[in-house]
PDB file of N, CA and C in Angstrom:
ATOM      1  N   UNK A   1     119.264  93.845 111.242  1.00  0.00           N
ATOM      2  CA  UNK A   1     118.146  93.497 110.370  1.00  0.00           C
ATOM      3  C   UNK A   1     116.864  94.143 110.910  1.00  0.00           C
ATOM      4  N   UNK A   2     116.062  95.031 109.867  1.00  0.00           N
ATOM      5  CA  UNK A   2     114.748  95.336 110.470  1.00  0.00           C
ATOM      6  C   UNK A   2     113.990  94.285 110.434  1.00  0.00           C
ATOM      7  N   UNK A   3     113.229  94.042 111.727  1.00  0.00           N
ATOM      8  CA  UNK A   3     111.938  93.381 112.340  1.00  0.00           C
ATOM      9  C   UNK A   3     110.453  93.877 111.618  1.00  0.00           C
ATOM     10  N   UNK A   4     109.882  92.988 111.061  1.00  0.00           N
ATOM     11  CA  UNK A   4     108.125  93.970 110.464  1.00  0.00           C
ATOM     12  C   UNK A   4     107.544  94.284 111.710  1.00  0.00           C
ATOM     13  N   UNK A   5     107.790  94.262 112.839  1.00  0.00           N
ATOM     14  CA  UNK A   5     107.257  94.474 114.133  1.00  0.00           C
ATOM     15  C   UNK A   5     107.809  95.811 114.531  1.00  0.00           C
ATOM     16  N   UNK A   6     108.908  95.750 114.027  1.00  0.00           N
ATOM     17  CA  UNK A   6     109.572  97.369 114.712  1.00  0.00           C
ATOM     18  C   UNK A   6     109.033  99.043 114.170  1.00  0.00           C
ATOM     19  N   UNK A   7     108.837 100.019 114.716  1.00  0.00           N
ATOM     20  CA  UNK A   7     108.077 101.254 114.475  1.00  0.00           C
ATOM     21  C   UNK A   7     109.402 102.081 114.359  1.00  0.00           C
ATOM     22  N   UNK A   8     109.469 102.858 113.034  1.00  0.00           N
ATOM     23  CA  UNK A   8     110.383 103.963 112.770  1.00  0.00           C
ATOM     24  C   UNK A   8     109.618 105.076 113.049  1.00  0.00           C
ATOM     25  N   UNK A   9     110.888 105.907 112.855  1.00  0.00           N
ATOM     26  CA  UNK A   9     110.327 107.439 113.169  1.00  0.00           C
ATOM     27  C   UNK A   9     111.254 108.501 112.680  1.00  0.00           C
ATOM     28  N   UNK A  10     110.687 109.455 112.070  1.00  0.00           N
ATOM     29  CA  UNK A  10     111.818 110.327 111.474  1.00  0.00           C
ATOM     30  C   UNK A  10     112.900 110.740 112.734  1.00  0.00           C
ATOM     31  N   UNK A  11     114.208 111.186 112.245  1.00  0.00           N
ATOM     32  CA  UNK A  11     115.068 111.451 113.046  1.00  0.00           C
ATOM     33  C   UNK A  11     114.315 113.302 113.357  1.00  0.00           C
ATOM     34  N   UNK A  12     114.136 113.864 114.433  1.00  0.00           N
ATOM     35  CA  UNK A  12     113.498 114.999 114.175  1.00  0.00           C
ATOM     36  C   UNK A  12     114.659 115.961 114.082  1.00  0.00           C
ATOM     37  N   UNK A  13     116.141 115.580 114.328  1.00  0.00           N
ATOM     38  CA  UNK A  13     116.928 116.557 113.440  1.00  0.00           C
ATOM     39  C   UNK A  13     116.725 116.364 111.716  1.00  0.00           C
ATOM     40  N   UNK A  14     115.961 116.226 111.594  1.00  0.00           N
ATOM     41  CA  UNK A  14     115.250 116.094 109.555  1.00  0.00           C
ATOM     42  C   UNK A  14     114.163 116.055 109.552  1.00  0.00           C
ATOM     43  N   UNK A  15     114.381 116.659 108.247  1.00  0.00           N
ATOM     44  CA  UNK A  15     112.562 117.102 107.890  1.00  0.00           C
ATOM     45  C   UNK A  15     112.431 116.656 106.719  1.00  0.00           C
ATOM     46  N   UNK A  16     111.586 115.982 106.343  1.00  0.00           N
ATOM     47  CA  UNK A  16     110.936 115.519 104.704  1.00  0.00           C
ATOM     48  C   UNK A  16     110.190 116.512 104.080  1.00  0.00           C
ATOM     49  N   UNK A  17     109.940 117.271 103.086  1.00  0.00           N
ATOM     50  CA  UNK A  17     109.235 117.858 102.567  1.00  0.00           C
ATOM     51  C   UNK A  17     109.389 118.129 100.889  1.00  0.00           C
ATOM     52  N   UNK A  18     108.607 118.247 100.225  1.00  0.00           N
ATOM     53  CA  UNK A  18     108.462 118.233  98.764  1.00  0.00           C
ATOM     54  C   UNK A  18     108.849 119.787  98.810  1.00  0.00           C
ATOM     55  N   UNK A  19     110.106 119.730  97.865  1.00  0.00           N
ATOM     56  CA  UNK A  19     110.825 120.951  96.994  1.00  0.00           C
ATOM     57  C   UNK A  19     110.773 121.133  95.577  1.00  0.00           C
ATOM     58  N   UNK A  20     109.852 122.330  95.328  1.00  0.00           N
ATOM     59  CA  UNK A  20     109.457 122.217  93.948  1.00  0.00           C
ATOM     60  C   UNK A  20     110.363 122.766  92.997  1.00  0.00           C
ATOM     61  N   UNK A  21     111.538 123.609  93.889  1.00  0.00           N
ATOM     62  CA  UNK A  21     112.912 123.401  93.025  1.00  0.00           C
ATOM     63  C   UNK A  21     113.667 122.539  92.576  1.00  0.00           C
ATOM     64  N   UNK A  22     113.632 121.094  92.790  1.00  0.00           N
ATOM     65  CA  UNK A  22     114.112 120.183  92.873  1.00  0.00           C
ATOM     66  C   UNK A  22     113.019 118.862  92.272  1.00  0.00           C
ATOM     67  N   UNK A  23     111.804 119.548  92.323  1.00  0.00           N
ATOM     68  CA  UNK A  23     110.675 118.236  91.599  1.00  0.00           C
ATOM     69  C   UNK A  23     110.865 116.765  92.267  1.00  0.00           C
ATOM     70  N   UNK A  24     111.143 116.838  93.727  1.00  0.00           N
ATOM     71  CA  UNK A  24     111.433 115.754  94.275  1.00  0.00           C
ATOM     72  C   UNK A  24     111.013 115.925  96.213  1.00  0.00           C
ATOM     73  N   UNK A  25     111.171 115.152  96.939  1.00  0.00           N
ATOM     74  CA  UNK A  25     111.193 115.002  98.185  1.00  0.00           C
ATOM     75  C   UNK A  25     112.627 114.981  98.759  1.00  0.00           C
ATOM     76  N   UNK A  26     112.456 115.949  99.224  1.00  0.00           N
ATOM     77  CA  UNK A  26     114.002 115.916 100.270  1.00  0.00           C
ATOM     78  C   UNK A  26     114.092 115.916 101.417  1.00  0.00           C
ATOM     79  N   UNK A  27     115.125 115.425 102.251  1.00  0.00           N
ATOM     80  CA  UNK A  27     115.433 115.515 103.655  1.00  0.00           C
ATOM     81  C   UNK A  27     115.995 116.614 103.898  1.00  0.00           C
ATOM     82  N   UNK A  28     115.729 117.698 104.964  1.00  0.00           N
ATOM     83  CA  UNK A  28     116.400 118.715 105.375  1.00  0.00           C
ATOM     84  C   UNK A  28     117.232 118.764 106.664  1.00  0.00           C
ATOM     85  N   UNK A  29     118.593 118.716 106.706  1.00  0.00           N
ATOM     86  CA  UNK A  29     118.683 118.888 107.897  1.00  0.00           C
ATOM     87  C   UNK A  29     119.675 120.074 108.305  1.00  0.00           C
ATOM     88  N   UNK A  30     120.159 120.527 109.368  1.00  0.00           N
ATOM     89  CA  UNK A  30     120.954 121.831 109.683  1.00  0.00           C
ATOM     90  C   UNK A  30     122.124 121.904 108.571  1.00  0.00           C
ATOM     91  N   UNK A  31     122.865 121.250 108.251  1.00  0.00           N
ATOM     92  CA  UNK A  31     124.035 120.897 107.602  1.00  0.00           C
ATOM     93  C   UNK A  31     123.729 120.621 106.008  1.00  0.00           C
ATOM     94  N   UNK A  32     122.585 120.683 105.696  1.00  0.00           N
ATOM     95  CA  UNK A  32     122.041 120.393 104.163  1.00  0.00           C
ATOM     96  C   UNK A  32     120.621 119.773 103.932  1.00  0.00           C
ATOM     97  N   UNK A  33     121.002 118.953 102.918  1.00  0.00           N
ATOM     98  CA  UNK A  33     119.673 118.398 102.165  1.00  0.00           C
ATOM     99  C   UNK A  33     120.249 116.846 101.446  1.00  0.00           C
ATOM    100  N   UNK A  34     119.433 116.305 101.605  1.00  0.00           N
ATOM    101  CA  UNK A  34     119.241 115.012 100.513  1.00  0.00           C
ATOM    102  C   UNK A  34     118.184 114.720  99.765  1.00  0.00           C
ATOM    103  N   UNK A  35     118.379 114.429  98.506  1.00  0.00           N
ATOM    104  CA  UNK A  35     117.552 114.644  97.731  1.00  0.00           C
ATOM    105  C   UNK A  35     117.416 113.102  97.118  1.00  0.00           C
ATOM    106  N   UNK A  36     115.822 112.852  97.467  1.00  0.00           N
ATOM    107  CA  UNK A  36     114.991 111.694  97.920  1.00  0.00           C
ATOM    108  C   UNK A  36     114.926 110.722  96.265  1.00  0.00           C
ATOM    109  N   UNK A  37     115.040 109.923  95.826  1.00  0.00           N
ATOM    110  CA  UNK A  37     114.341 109.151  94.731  1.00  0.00           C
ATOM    111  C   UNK A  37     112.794 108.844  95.329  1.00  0.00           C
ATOM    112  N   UNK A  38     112.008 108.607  94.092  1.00  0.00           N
ATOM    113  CA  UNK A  38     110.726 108.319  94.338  1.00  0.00           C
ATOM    114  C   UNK A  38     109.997 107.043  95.681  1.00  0.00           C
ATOM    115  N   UNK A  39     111.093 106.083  95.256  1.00  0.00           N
ATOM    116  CA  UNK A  39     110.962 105.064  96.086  1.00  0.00           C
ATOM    117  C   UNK A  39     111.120 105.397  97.660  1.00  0.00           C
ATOM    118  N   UNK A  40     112.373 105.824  97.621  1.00  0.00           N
ATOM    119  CA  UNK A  40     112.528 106.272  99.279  1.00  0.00           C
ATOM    120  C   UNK A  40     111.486 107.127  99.685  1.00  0.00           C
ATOM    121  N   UNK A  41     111.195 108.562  99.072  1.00  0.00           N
ATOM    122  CA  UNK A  41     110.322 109.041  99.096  1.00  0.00           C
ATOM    123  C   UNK A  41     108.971 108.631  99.740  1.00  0.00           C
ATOM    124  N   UNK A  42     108.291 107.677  98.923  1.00  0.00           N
ATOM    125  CA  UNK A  42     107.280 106.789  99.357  1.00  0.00           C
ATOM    126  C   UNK A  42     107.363 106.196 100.747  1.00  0.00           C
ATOM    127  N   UNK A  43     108.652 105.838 101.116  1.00  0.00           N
ATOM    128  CA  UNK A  43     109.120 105.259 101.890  1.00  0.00           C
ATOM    129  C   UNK A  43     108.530 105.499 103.334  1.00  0.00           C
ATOM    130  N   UNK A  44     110.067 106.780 103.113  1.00  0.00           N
ATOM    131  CA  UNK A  44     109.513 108.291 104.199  1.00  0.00           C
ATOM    132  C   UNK A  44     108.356 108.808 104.538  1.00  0.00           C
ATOM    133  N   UNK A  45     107.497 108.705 103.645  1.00  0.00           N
ATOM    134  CA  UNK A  45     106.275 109.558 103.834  1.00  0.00           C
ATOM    135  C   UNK A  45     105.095 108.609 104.635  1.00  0.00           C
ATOM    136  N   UNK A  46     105.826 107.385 105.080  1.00  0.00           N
ATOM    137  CA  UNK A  46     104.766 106.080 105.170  1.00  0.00           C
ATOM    138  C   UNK A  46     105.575 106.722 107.119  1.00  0.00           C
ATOM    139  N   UNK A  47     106.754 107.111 107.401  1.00  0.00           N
ATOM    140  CA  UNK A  47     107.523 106.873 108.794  1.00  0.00           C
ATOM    141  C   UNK A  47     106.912 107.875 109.513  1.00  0.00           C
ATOM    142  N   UNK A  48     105.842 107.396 110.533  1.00  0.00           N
ATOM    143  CA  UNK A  48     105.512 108.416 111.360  1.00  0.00           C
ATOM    144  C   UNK A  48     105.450 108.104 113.108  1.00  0.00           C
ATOM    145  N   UNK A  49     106.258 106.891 112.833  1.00  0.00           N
ATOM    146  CA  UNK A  49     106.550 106.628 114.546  1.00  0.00           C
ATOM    147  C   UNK A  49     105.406 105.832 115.538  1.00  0.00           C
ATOM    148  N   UNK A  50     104.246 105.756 114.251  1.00  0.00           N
ATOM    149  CA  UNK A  50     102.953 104.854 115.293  1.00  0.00           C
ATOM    150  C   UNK A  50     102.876 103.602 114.453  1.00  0.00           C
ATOM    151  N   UNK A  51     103.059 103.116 113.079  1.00  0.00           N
ATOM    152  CA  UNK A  51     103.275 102.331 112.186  1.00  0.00           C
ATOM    153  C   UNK A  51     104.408 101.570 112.232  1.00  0.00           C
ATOM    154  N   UNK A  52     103.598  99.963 111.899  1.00  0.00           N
ATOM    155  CA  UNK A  52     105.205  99.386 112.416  1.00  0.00           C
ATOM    156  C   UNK A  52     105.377  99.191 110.797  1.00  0.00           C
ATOM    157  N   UNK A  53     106.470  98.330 110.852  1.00  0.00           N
ATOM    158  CA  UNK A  53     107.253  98.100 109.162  1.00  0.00           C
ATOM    159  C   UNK A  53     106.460  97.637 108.557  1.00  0.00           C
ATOM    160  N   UNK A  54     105.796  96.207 109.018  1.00  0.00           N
ATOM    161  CA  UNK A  54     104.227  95.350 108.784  1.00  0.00           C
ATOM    162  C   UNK A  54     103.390  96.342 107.589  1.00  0.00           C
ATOM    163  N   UNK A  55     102.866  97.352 108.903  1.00  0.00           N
ATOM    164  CA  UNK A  55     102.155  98.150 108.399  1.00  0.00           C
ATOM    165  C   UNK A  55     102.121  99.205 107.213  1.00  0.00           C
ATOM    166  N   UNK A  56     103.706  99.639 107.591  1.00  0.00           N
ATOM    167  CA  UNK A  56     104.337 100.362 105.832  1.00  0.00           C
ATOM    168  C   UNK A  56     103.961  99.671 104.899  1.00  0.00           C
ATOM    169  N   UNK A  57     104.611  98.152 104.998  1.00  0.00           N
ATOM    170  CA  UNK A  57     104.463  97.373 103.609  1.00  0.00           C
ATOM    171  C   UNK A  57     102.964  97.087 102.958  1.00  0.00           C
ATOM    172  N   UNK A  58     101.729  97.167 103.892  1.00  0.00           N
ATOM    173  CA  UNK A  58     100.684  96.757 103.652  1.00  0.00           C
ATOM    174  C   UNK A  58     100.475  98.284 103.149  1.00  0.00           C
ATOM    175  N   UNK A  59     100.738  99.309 103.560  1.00  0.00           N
ATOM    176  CA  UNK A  59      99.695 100.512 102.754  1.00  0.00           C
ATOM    177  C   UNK A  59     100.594 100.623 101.828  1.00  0.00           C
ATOM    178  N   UNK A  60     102.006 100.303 101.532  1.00  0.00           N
ATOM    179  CA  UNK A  60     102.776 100.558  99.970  1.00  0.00           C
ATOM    180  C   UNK A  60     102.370  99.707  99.219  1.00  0.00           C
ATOM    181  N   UNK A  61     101.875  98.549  99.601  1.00  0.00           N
ATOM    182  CA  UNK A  61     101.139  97.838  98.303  1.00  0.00           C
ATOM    183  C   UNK A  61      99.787  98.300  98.079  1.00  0.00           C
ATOM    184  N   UNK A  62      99.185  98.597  98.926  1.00  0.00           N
ATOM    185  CA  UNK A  62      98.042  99.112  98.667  1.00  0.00           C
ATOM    186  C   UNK A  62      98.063 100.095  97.699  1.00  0.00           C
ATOM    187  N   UNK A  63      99.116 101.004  98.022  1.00  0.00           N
ATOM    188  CA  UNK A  63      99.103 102.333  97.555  1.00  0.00           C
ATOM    189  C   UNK A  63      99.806 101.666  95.730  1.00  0.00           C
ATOM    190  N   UNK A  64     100.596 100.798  95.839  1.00  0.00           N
ATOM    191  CA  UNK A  64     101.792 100.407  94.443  1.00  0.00           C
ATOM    192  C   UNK A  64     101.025  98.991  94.049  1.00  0.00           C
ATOM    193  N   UNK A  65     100.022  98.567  93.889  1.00  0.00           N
ATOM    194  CA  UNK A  65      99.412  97.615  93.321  1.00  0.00           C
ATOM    195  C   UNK A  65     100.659  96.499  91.948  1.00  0.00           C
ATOM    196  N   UNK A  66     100.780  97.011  91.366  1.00  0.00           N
ATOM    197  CA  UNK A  66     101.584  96.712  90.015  1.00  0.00           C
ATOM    198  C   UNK A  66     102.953  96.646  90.617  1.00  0.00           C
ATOM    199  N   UNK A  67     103.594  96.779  92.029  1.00  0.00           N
ATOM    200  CA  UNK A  67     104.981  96.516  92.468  1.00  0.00           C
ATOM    201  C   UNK A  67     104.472  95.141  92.869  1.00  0.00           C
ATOM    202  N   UNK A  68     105.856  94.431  92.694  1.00  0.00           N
ATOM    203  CA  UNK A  68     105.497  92.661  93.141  1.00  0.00           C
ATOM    204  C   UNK A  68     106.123  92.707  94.906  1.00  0.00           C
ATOM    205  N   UNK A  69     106.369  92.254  94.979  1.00  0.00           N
ATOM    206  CA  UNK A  69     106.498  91.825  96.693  1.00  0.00           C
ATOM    207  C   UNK A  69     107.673  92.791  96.762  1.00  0.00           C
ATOM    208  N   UNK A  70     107.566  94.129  97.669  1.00  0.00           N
ATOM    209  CA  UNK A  70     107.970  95.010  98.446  1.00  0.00           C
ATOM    210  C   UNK A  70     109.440  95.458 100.022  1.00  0.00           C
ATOM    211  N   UNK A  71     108.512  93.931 100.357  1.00  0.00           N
ATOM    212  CA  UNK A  71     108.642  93.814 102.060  1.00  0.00           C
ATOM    213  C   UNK A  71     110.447  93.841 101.946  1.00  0.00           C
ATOM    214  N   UNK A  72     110.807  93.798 101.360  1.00  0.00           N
ATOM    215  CA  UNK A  72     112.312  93.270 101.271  1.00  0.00           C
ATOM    216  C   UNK A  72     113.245  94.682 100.951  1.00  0.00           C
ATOM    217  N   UNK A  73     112.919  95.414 100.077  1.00  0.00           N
ATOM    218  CA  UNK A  73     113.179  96.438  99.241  1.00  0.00           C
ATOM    219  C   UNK A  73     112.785  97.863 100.181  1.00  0.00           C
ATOM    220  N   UNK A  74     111.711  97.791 101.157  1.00  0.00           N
ATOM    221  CA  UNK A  74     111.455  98.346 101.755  1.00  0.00           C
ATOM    222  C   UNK A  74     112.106  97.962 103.345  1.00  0.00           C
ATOM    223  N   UNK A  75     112.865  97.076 103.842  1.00  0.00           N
ATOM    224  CA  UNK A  75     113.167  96.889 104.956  1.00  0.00           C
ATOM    225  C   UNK A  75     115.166  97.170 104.580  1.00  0.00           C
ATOM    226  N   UNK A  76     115.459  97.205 103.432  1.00  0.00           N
ATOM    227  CA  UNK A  76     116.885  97.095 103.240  1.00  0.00           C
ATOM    228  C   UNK A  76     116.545  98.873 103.073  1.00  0.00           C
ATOM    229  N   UNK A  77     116.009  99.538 102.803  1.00  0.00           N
ATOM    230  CA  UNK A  77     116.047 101.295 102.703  1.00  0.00           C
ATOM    231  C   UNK A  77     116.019 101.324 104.358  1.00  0.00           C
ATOM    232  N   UNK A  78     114.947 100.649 105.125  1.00  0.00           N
ATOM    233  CA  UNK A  78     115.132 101.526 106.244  1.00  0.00           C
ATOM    234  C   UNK A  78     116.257 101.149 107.413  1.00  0.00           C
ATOM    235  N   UNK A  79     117.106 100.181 106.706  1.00  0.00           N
ATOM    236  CA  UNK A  79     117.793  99.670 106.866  1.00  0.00           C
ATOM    237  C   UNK A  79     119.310 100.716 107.187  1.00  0.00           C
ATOM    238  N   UNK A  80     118.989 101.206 105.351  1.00  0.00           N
ATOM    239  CA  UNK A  80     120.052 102.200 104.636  1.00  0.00           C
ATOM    240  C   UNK A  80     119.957 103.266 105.527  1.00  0.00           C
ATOM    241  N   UNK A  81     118.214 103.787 105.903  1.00  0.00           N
ATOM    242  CA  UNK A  81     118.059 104.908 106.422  1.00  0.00           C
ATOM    243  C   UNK A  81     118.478 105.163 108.367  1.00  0.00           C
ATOM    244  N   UNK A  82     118.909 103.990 108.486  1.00  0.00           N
ATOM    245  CA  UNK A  82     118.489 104.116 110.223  1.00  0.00           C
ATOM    246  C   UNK A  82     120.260 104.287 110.312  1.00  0.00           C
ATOM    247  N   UNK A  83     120.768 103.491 109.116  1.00  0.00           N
ATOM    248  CA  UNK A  83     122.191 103.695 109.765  1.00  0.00           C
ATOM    249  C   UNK A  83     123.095 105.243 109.332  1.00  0.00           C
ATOM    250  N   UNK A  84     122.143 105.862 108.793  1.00  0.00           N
ATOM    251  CA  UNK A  84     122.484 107.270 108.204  1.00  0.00           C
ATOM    252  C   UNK A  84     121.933 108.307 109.011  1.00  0.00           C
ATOM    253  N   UNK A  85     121.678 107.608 109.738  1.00  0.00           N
ATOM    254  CA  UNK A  85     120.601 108.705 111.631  1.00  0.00           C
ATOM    255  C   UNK A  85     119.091 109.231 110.676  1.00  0.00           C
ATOM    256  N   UNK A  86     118.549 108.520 109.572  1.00  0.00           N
ATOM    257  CA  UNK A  86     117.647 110.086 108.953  1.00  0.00           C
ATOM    258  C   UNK A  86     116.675 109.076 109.572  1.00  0.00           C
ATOM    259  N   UNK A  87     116.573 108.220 110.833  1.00  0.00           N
ATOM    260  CA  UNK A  87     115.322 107.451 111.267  1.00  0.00           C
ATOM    261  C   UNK A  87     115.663 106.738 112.753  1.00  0.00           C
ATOM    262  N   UNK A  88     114.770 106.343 113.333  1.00  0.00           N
ATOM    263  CA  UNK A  88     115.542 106.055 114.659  1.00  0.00           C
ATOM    264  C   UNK A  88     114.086 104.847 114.872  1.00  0.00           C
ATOM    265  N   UNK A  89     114.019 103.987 115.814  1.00  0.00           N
ATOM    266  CA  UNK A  89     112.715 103.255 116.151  1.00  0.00           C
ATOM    267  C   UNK A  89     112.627 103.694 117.641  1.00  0.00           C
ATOM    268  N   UNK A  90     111.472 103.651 117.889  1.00  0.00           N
ATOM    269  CA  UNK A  90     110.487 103.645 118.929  1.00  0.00           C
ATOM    270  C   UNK A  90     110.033 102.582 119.516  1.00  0.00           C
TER     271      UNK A  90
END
């Protein structure tokens, strides 16, 4: 279970970056690509290894006003994401 206390961090075998072939955010890594939905997206772009989960959820609402309570929806992705190596904590 993620902790709102705990700090992710991209896995640095992957890279996030917007592909405008694809009109989406993808993960890059040696072996391919994954190709991001909006939500995760958002997600990712919040994981920079000094931010704890707490803190994700407070600037995604900030940022998603009109989403109702987050914290849940956002801790089961990085959830999804940590056990798929594309994130690791610090």
């Amino acid at each position: 279970m993620v902790s709102t206390d705990s700090t992710p961090e991209l896995n640095p075998l992957f890279r996030l970056q917007y592909e405008q072939a694809q009109s989406c955010y993808v993960l890059l890594y040696p072996e391919g690509m994954v190709k991001l939905n909006q939500s995760a997206a958002e997600i990712l772009k919040q994981v920079n290894g000094v931010d704890s989960v707490s803190l994700i959820h407070q600037k995604l609402t900030a940022q998603f006003p009109e989403a109702s309570d987050i914290l849940s929806d956002i801790k089961e992705f990085l959830a999804i994401a940590y056990d798929k190596k594309w994130i690791r904590y610090v």
